[in-house]
Protein backbone atom coordinates (compact mmCIF):
# COMPACT_ATOMS: atom_id res chain seq x y z
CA UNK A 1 0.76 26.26 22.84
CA UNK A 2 -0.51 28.91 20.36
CA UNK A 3 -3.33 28.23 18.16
CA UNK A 4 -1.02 28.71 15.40
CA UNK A 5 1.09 25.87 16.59
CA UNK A 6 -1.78 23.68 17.67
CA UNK A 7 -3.16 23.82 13.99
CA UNK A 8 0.57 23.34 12.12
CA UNK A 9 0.47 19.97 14.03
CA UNK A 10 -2.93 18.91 13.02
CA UNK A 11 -2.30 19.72 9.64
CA UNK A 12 0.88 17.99 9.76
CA UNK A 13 -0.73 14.37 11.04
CA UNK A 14 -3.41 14.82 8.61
CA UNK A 15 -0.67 15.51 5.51
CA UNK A 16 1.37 12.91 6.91
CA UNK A 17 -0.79 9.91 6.27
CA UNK A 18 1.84 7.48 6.28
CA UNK A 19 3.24 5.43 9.94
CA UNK A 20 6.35 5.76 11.21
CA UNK A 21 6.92 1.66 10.25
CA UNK A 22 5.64 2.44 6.71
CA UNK A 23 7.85 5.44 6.23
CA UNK A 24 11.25 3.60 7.31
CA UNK A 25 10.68 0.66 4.93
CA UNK A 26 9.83 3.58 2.45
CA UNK A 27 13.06 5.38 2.86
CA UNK A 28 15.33 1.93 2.91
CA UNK A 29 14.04 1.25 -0.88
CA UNK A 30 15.98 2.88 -4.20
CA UNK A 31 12.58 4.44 -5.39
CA UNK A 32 12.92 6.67 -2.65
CA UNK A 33 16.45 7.58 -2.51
CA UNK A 34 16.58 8.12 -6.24
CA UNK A 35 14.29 11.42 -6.42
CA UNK A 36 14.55 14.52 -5.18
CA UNK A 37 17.33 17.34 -5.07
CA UNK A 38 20.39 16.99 -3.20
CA UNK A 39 22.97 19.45 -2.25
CA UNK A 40 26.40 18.68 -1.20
CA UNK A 41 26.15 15.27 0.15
CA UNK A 42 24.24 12.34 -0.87
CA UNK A 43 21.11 12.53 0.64
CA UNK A 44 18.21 14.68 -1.02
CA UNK A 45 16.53 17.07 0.81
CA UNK A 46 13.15 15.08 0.81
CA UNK A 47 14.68 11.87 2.02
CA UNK A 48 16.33 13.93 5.02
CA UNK A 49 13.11 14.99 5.98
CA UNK A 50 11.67 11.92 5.49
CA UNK A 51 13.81 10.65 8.49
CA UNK A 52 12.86 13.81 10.48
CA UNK A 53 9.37 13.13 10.04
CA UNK A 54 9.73 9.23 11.31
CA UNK A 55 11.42 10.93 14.70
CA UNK A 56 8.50 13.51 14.87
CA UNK A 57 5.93 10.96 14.92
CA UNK A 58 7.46 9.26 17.42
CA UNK A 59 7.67 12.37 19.74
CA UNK A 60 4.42 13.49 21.89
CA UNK A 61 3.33 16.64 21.17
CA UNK A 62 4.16 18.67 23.91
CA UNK A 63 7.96 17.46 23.35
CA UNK A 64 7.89 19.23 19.88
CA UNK A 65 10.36 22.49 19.83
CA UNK A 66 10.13 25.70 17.72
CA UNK A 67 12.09 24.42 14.49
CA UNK A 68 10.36 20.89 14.70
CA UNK A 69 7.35 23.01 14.10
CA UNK A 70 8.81 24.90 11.32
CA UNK A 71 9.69 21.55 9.86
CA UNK A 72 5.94 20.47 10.12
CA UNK A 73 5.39 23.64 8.04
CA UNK A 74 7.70 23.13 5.55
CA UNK A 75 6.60 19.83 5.26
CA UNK A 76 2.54 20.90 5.30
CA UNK A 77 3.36 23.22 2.62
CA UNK A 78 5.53 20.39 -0.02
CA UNK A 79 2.71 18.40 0.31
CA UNK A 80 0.02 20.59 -0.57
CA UNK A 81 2.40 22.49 -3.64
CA UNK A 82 3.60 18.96 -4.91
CA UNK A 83 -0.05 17.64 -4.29
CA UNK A 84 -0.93 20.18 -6.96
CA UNK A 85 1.46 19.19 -9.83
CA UNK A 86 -0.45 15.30 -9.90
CA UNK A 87 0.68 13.70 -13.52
CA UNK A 88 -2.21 12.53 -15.35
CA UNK A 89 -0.90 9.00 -15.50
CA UNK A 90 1.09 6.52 -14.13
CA UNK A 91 1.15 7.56 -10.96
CA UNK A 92 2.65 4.59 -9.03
CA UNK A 93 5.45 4.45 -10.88
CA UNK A 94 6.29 8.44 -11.28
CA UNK A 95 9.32 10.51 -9.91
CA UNK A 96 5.95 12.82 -8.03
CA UNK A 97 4.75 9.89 -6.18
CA UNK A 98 8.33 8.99 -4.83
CA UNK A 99 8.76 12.59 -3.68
CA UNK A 100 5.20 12.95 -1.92
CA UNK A 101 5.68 9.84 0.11
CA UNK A 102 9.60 10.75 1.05
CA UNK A 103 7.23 13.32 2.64
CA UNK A 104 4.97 11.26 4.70
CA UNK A 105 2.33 11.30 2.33
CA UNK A 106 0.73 8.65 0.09
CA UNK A 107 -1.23 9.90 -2.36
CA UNK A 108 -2.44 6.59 -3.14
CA UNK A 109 -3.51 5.33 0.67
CA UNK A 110 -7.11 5.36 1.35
């Protein structure tokens, strides 16, 4: 593997700071599926990659193809732009928090 590739999947365990476990039980709850933008069906486009992200942590990482590393990128790079755009209050309860962890991440996990 290329360095390139060998530092996308760092990054994308260290962004991802939530367990596959954790991020099932996420998705199943109507915080999550009630954020985020959807386009023709009824799933929004964080969600969906929430459930891609559960199945990449469960892969080893010499399984991982070409476009599951472009999703780690994508990914990578949400979390870091929506990182960016913290509210100054209320965080628990905001539309940004829901988002970030349909992404993997917790902003609020130590």
């Amino acid at each position: 593997m290329s360095q390139d590739v060998n530092s996308a999947i760092a990054e994308f365990h260290q962004v991802v700071n939530m367990t596959p476990k954790e991020l099932e039980s996420w998705l199943k709850t109507e915080e999550s599926q009630a954020v985020g933008q959807r386009k023709d069906d009824d799933e929004s486009t964080g969600h969906k990659s929430g459930r891609r992200i559960v199945e990449l942590l469960q892969k080893k990482e010499d399984e991982y193809t070409e476009d599951e590393i472009s999703h780690m990128k994508k990914v990578i790079s949400y979390v870091h732009r929506h990182s960016a755009q913290k509210p100054s209050h209320d965080i628990e309860n905001s539309r940004w928090y829901y988002s970030l962890k349909n992404w993997g991440h917790d902003p609020l996990k130590k």
